[in-house]
C-alpha atoms as a PDB file:
ATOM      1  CA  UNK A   1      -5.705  -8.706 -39.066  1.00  0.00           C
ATOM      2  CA  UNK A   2      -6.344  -7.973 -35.408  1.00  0.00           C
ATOM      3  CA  UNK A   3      -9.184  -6.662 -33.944  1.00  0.00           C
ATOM      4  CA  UNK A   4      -9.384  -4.265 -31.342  1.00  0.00           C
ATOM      5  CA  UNK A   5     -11.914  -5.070 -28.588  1.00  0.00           C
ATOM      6  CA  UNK A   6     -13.442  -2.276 -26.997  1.00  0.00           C
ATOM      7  CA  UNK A   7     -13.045  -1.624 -23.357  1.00  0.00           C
ATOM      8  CA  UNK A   8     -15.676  -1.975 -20.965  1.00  0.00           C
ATOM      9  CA  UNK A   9     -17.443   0.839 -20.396  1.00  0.00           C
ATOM     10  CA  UNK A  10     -17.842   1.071 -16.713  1.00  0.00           C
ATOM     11  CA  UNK A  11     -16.976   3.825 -14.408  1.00  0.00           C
ATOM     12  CA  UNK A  12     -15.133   3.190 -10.832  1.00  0.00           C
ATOM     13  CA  UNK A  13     -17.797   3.985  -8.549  1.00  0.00           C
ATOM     14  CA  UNK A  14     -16.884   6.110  -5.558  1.00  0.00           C
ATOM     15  CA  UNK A  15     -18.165   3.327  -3.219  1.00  0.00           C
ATOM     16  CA  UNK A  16     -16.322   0.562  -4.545  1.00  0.00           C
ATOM     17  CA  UNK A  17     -13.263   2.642  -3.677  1.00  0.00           C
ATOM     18  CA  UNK A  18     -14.375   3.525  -0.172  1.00  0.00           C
ATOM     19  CA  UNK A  19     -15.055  -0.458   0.009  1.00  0.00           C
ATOM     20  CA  UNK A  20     -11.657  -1.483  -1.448  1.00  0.00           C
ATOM     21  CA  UNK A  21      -9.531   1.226   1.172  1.00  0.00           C
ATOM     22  CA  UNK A  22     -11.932   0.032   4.413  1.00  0.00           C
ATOM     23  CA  UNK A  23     -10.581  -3.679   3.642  1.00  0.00           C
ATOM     24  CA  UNK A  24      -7.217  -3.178   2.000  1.00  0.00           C
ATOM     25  CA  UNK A  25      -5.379  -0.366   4.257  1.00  0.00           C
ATOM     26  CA  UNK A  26      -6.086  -2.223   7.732  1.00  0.00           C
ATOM     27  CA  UNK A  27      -5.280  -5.522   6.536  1.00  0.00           C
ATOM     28  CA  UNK A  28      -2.080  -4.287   5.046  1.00  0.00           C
ATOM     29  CA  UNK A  29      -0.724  -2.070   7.958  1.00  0.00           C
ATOM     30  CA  UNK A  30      -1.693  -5.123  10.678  1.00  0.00           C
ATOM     31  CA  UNK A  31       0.119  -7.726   8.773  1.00  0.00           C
ATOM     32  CA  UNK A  32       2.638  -5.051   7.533  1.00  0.00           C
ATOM     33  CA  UNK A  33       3.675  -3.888  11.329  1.00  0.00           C
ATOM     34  CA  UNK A  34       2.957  -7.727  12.325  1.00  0.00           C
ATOM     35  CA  UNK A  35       6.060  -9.070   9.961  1.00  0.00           C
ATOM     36  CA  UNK A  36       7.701  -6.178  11.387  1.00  0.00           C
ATOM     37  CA  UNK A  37       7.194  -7.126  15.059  1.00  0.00           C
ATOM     38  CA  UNK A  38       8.724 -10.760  14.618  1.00  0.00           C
ATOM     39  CA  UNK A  39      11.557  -9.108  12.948  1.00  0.00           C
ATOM     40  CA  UNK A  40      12.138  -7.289  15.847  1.00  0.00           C
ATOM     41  CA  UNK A  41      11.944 -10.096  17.922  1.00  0.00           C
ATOM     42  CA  UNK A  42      13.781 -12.345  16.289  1.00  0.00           C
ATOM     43  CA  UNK A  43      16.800  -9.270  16.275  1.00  0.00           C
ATOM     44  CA  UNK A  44      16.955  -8.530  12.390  1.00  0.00           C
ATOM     45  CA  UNK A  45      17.113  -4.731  12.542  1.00  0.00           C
ATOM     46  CA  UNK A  46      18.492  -4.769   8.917  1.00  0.00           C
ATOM     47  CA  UNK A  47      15.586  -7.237   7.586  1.00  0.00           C
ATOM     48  CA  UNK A  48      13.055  -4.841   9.191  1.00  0.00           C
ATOM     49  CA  UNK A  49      14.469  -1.535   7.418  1.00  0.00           C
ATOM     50  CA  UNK A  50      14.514  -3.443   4.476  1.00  0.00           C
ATOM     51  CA  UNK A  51      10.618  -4.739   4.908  1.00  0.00           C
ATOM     52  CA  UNK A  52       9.534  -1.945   6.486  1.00  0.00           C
ATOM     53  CA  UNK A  53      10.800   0.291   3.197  1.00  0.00           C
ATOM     54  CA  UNK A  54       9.742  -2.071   0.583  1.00  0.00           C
ATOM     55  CA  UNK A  55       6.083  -2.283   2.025  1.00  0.00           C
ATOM     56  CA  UNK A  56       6.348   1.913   1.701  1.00  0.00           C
ATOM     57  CA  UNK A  57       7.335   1.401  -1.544  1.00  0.00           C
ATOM     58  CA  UNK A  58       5.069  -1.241  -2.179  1.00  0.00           C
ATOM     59  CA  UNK A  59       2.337   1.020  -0.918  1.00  0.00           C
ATOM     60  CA  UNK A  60       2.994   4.133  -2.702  1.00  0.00           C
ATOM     61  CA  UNK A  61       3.249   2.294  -6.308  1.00  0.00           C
ATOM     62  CA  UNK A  62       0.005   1.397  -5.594  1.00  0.00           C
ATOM     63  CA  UNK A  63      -1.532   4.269  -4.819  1.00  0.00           C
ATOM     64  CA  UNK A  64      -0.048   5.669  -7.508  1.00  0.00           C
ATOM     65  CA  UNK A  65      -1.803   2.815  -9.648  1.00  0.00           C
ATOM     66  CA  UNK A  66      -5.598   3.230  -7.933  1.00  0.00           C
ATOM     67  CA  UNK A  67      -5.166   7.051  -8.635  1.00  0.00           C
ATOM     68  CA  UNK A  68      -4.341   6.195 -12.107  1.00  0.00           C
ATOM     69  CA  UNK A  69      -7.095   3.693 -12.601  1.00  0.00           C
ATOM     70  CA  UNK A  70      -9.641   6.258 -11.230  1.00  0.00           C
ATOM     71  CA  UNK A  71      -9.802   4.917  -8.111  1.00  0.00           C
ATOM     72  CA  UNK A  72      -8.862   8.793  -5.877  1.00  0.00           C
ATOM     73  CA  UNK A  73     -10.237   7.188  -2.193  1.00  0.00           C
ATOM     74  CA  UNK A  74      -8.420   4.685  -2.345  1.00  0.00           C
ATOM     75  CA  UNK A  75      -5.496   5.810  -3.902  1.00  0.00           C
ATOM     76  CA  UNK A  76      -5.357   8.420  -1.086  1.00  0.00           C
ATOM     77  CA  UNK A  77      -5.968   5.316   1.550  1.00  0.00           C
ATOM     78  CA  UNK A  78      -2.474   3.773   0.180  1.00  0.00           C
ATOM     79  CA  UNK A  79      -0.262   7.108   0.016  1.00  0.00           C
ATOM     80  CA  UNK A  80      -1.756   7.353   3.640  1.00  0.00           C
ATOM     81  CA  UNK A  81       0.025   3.506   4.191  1.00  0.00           C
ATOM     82  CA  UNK A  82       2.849   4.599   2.328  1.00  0.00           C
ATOM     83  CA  UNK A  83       3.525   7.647   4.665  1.00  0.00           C
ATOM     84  CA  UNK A  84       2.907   5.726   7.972  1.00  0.00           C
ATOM     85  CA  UNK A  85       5.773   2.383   6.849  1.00  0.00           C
ATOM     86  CA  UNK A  86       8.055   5.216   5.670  1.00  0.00           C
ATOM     87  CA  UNK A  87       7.703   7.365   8.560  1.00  0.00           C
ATOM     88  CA  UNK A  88       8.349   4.275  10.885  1.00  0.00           C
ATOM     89  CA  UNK A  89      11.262   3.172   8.932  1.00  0.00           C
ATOM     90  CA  UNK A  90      12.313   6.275   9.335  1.00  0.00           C
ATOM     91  CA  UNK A  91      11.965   6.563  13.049  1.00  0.00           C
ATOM     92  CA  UNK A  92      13.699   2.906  12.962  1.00  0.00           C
ATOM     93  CA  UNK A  93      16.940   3.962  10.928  1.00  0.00           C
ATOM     94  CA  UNK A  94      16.998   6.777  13.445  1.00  0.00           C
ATOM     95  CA  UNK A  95      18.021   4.237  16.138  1.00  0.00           C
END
């Protein structure tokens, strides 16, 4: 027989999310557009649609995740993300 093991009951607080978005969403968009710039550089307009969309992607799944998990500021911090890599790819496949 298995036993269930209850889950911990802890709350997100509000100011771990607030924490989590103030170091997660600038790290990610500087090393996000950084990738992007030496793909640019390096003349790989298809690699940097393709990077530029999966990091929207990548961004939006998670923010869909954190505003599962309970986490609403910083779930709000990644669709934010998400918007600002798909709006640039968009401006990019525009070109």
């Amino acid at each position: 027989m298995s036993r269930r093991v209850p889950a911990p009951a802890s709350d997100p607080s509000p100011t771990a999310g607030c924490c989590l978005a103030a170091l997660l969403v600038p790290v990610e968009i500087v090393c996000g557009y950084l990738i992007a710039a030496i793909l640019v550089m390096s003349g790989r307009p298809t690699a940097l649609l393709v990077w530029l969309g999966l990091m929207g992607l990548a961004a939006l799944g998670s923010a869909v995740l954190l505003f599962r998990r309970g986490y609403p500021v910083t779930g709000a911090a990644q669709a934010v993300t998400a918007g600002l890599f798909l709006v640039f790819t968009a401006m990019v496949w525009a070109r």
